[in-house]
N, C-alpha and C. Protein backbone atom coordinates (compact mmCIF):
# COMPACT_ATOMS: atom_id res chain seq x y z
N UNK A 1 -16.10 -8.44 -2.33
CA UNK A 1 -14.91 -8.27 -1.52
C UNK A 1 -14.92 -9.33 -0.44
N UNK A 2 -13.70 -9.65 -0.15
CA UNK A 2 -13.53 -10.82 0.98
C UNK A 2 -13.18 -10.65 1.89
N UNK A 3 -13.59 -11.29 3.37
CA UNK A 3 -13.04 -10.59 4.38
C UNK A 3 -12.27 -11.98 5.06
N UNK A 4 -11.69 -13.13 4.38
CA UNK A 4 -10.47 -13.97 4.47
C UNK A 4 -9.36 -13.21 4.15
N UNK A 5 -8.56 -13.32 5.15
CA UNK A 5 -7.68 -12.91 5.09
C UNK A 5 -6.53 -13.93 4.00
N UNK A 6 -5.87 -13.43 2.89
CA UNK A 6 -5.30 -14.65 2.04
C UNK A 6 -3.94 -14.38 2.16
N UNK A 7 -2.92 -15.50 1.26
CA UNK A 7 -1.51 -15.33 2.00
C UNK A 7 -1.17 -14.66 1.20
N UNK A 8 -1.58 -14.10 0.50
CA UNK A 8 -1.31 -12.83 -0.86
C UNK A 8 -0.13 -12.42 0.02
N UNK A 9 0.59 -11.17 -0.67
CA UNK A 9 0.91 -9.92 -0.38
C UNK A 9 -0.42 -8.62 -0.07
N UNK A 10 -0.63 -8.32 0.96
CA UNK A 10 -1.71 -7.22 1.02
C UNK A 10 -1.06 -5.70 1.43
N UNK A 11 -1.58 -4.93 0.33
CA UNK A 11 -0.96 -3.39 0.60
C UNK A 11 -2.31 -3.01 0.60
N UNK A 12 -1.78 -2.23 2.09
CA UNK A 12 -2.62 -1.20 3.18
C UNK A 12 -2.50 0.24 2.19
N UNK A 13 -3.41 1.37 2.31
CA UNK A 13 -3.21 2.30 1.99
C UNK A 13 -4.23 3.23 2.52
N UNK A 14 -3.90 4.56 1.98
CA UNK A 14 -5.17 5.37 2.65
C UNK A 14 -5.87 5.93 1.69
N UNK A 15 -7.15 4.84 1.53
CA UNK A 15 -8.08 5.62 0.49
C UNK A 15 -8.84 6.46 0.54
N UNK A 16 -8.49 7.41 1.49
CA UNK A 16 -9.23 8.49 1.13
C UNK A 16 -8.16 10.11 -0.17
N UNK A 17 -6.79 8.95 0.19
CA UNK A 17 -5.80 9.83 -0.24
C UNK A 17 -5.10 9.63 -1.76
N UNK A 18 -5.54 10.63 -2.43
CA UNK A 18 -5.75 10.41 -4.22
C UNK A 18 -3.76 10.21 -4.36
N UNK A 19 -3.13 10.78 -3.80
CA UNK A 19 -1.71 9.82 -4.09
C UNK A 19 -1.62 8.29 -3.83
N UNK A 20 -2.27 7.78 -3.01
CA UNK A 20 -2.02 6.28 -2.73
C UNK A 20 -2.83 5.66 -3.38
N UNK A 21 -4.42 6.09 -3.32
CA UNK A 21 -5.10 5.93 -4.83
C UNK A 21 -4.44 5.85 -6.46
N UNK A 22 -3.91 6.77 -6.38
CA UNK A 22 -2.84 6.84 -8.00
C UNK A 22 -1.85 5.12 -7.98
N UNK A 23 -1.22 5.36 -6.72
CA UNK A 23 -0.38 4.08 -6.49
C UNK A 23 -0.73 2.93 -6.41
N UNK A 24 -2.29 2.56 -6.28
CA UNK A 24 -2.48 1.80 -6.29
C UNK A 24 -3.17 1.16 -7.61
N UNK A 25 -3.78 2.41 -8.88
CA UNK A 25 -4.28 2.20 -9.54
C UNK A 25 -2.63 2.24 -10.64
N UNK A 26 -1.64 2.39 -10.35
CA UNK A 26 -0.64 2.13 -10.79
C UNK A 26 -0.04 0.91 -11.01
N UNK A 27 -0.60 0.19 -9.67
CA UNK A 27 0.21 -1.02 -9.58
C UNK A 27 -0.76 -2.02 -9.67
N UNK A 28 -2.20 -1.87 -10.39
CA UNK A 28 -2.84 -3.34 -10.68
C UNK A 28 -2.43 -3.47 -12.07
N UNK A 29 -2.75 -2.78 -13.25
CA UNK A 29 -2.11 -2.90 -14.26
C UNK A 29 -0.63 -3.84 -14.27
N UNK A 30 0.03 -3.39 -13.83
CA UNK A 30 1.77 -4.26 -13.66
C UNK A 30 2.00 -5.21 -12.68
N UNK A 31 1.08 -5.77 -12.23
CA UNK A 31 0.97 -6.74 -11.26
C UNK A 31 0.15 -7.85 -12.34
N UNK A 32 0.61 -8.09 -13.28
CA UNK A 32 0.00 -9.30 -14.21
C UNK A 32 -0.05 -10.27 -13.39
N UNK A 33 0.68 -10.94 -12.23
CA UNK A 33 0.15 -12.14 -11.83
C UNK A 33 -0.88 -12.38 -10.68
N UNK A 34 -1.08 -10.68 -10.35
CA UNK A 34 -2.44 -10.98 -9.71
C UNK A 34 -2.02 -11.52 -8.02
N UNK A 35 -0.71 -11.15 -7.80
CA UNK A 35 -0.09 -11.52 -6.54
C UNK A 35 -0.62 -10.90 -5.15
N UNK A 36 -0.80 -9.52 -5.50
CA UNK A 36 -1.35 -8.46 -5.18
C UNK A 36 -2.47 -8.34 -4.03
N UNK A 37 -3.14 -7.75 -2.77
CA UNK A 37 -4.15 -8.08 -2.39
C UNK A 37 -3.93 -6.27 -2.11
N UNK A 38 -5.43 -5.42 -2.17
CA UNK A 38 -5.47 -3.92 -1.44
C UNK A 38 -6.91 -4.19 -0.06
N UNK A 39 -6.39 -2.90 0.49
CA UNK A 39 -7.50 -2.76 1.40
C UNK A 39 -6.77 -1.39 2.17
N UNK A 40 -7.91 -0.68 2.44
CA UNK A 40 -7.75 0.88 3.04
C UNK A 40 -7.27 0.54 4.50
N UNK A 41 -6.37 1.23 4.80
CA UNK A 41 -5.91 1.88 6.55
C UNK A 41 -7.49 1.48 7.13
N UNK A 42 -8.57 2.38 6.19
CA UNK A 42 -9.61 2.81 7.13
C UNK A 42 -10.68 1.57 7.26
N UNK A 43 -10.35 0.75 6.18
CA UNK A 43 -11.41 -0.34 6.63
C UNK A 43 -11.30 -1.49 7.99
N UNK A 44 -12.08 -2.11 7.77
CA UNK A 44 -12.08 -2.78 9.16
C UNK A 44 -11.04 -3.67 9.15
N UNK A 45 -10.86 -4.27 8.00
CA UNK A 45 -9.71 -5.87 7.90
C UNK A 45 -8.34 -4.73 7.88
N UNK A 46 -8.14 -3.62 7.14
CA UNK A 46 -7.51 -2.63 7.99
C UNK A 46 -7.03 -2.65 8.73
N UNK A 47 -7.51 -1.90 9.89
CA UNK A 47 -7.29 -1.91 10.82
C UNK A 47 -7.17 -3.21 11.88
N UNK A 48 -7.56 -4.30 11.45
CA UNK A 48 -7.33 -5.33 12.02
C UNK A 48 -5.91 -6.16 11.15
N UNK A 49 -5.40 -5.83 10.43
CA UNK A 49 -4.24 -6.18 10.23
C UNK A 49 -3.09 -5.27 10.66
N UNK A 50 -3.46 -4.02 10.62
CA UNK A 50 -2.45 -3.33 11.64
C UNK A 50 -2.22 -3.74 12.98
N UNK A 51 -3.22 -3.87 13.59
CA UNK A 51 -3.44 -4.06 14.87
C UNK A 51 -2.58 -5.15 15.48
N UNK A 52 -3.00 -6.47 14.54
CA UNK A 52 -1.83 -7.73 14.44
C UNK A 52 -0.67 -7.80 14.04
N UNK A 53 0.04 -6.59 13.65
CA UNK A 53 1.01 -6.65 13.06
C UNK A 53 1.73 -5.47 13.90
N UNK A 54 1.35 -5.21 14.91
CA UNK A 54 1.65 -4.15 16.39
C UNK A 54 1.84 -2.62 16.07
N UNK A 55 1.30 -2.26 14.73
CA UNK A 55 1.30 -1.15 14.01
C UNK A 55 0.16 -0.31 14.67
N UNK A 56 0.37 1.19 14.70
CA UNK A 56 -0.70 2.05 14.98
C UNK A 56 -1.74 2.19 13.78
N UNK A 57 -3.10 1.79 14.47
CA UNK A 57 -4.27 2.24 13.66
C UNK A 57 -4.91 3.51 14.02
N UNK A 58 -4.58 4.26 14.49
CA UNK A 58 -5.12 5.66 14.18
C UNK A 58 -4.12 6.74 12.99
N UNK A 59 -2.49 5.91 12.65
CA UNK A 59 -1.67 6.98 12.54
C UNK A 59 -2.07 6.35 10.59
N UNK A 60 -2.18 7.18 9.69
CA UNK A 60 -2.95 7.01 8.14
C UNK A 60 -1.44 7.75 7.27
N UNK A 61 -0.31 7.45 7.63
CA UNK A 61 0.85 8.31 7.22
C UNK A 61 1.46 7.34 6.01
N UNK A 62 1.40 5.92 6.02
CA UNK A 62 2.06 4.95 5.14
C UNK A 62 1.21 4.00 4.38
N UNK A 63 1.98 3.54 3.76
CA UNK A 63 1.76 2.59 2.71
C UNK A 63 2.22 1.35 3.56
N UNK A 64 1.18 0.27 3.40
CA UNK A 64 1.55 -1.20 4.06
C UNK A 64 1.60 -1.84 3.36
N UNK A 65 2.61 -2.71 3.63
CA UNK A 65 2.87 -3.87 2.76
C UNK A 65 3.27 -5.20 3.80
N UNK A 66 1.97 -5.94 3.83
CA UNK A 66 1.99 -7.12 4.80
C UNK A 66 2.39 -8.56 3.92
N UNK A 67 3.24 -9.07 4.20
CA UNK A 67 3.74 -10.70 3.46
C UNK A 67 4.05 -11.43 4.98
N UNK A 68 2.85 -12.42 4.99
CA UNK A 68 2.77 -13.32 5.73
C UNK A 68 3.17 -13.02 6.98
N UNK A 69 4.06 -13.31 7.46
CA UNK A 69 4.52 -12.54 8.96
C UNK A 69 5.18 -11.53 8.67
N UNK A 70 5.99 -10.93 8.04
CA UNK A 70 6.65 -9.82 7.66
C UNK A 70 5.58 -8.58 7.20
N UNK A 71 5.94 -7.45 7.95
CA UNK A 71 5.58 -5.83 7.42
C UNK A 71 6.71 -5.11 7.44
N UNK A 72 6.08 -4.52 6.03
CA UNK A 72 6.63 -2.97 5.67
C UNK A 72 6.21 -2.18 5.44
N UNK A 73 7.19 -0.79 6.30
CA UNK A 73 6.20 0.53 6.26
C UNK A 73 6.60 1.37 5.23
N UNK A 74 6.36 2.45 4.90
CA UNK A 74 6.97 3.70 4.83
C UNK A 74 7.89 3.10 3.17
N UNK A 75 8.83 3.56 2.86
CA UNK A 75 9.95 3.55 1.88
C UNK A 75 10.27 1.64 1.87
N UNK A 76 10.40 1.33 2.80
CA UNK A 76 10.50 -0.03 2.52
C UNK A 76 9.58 -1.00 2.14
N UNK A 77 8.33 -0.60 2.52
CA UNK A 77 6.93 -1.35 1.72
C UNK A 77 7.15 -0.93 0.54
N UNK A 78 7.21 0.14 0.17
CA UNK A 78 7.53 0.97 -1.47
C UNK A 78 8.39 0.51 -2.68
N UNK A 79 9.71 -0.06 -1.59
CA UNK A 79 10.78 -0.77 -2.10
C UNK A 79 10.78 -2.68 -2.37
N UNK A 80 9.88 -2.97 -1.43
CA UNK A 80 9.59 -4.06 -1.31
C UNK A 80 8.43 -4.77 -2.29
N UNK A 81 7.18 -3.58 -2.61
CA UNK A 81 5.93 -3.73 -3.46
C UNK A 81 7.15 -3.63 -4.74
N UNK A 82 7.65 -2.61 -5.24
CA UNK A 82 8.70 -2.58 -6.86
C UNK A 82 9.77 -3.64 -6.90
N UNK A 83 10.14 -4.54 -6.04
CA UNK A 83 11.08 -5.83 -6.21
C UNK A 83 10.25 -6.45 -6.37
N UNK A 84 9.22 -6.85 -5.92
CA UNK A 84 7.89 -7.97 -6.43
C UNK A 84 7.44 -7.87 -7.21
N UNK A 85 7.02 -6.44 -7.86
CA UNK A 85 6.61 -6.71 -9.41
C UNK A 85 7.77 -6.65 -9.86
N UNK A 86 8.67 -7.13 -9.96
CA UNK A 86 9.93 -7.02 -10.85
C UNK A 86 10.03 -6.13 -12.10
N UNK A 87 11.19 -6.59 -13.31
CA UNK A 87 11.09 -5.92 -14.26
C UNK A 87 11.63 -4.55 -14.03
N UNK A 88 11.68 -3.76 -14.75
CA UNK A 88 12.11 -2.29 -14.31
C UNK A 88 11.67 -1.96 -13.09
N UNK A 89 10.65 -2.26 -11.98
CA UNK A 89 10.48 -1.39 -11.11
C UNK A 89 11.32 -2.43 -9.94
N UNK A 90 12.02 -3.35 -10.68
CA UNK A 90 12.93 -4.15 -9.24
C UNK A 90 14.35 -3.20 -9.16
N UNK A 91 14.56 -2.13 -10.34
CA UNK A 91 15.78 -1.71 -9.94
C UNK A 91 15.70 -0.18 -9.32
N UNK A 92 14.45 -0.64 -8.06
CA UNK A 92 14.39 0.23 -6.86
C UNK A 92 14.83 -0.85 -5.40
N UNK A 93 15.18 -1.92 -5.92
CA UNK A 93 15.93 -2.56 -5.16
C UNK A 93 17.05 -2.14 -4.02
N UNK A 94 17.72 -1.80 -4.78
CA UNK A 94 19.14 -1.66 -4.08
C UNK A 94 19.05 -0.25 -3.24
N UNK A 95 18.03 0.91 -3.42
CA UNK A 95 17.57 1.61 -2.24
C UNK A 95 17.45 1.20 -0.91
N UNK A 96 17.06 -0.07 -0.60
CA UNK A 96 17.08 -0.35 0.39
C UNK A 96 17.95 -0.62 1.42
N UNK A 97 19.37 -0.49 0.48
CA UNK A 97 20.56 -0.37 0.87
C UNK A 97 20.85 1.02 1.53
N UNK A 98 20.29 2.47 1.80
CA UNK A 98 20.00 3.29 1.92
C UNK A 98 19.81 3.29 3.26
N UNK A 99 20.19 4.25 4.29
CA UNK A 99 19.73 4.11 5.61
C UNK A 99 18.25 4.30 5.49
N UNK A 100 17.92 3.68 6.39
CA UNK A 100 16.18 3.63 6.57
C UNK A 100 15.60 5.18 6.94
N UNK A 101 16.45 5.66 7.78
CA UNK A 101 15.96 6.83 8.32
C UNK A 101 16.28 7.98 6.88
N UNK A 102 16.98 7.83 6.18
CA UNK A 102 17.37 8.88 5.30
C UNK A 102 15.99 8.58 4.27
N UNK A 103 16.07 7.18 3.81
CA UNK A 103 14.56 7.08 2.82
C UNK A 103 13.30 7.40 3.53
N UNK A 104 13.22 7.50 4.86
CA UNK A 104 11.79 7.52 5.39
C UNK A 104 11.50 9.16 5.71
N UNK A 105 12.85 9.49 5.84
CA UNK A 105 12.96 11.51 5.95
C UNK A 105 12.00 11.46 4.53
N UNK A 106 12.57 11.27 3.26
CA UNK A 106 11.82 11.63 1.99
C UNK A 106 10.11 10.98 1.80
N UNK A 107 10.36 9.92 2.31
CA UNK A 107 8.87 9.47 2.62
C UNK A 107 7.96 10.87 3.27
N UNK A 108 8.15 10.20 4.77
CA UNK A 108 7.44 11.29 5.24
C UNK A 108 7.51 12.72 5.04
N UNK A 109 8.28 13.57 4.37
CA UNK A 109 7.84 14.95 3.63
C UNK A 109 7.10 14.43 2.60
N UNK A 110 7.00 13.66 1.74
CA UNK A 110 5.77 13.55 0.71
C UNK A 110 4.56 13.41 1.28
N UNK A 111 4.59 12.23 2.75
CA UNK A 111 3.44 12.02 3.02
C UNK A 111 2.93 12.95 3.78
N UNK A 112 2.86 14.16 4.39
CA UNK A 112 3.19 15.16 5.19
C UNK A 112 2.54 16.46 4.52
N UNK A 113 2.61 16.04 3.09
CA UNK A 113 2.30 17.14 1.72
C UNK A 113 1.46 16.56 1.19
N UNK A 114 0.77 14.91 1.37
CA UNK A 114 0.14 14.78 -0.05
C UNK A 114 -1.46 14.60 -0.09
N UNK A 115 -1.69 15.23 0.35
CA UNK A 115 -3.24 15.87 0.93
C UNK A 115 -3.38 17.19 0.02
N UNK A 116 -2.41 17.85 0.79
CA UNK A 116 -2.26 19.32 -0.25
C UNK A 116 -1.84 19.04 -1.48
N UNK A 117 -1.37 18.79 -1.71
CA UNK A 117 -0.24 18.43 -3.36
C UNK A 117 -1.35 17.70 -4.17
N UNK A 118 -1.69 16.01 -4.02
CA UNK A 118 -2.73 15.85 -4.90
C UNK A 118 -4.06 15.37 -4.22
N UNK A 119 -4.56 16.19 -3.52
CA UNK A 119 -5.82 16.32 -3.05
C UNK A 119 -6.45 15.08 -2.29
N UNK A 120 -7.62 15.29 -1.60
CA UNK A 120 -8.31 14.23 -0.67
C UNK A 120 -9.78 13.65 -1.03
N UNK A 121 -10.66 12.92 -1.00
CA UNK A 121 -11.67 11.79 -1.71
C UNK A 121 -12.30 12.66 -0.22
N UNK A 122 -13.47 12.63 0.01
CA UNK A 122 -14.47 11.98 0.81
C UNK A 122 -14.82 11.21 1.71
N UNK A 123 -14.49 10.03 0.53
CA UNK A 123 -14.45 8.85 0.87
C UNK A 123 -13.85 7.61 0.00
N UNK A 124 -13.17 6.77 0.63
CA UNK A 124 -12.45 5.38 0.16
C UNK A 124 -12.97 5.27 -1.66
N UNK A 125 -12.00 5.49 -2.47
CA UNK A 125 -12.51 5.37 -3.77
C UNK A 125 -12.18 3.96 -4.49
N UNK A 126 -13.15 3.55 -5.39
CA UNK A 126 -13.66 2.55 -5.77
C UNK A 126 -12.46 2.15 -6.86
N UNK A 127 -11.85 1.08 -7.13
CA UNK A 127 -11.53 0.52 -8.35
C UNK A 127 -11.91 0.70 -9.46
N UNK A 128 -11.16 0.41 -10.34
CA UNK A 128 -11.58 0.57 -12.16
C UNK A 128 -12.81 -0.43 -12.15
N UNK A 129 -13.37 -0.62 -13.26
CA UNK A 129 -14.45 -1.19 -13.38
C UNK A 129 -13.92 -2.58 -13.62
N UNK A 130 -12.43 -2.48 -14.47
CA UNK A 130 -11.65 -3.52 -15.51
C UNK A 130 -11.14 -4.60 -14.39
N UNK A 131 -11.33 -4.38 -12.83
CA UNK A 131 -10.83 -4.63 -11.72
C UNK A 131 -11.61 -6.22 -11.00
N UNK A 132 -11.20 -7.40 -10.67
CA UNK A 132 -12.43 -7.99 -10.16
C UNK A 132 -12.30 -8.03 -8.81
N UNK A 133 -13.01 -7.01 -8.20
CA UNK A 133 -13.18 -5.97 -7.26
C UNK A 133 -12.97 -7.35 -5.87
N UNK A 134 -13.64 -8.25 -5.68
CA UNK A 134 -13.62 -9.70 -5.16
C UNK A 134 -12.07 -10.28 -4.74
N UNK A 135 -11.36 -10.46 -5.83
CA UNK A 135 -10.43 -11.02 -5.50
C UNK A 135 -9.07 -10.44 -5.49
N UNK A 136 -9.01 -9.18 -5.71
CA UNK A 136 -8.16 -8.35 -5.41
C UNK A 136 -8.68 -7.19 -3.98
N UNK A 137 -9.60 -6.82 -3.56
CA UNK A 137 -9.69 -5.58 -2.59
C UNK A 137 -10.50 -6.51 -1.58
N UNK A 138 -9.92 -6.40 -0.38
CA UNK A 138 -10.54 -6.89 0.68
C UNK A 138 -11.25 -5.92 1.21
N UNK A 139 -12.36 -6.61 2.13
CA UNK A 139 -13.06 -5.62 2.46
C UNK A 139 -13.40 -5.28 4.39
């Protein structure tokens, strides 16, 4: 794992949380070009990209999606990660046309539930094996 920060796209998540886990083991498969960069809320480059990006690091509620100077939280990182892998998941596009506050109401009741709903890790869980753990997950 690398702790350079690269000009990838990097999505934040909370690995201790088996929904964002699912999402993320969702989206290396369909990310064929490898555009992709992950790393947990809870790790250190983490929290040091929140931090730079004037985001709260104690609050573990969203999905990040950092592109170069630009972040997205919540429904619009969501919307923003499925226009980049294109293909069928770009025609979550035009959601974003959607008031922000109406998509982030549905956000946050999922995220609010998804502890209970599909359960919690321990601790930060590991990649597929099929994964080259290095150049995709920062550390």
């Amino acid at each position: 794992m690398s702790t350079d920060i690269p000009d990838d796209p990097i999505i934040l998540f909370d690995g201790v949380c088996n929904l964002c886990n699912g999402f993320v083991q969702f989206i290396l498969p369909r990310d064929t070009d490898g555009q992709f960069r992950f790393a947990s809320l809870q790790s250190d480059v983490g929290k040091r990209l929140l931090a730079e990006h004037d985001l709260p690091t104690d609050e573990l509620e969203s999905i990040v999606l950092i592109e170069g100077d630009d972040c997205y939280v919540k429904s619009a990182a969501v919307i923003r990660i499925a226009r980049l892998l294109g293909g069928v998941y770009a025609l979550l596009g035009p959601f974003r046309f959607l008031p922000r506050s109406i998509r982030d109401r549905a956000y946050d009741f999922v995220a609010a539930r998804r502890y209970r709903w599909f359960g919690k890790k321990d601790q930060c869980a590991m990649p597929p094996a099929d994964v080259d753990v290095g150049a995709r997950f920062l550390e």
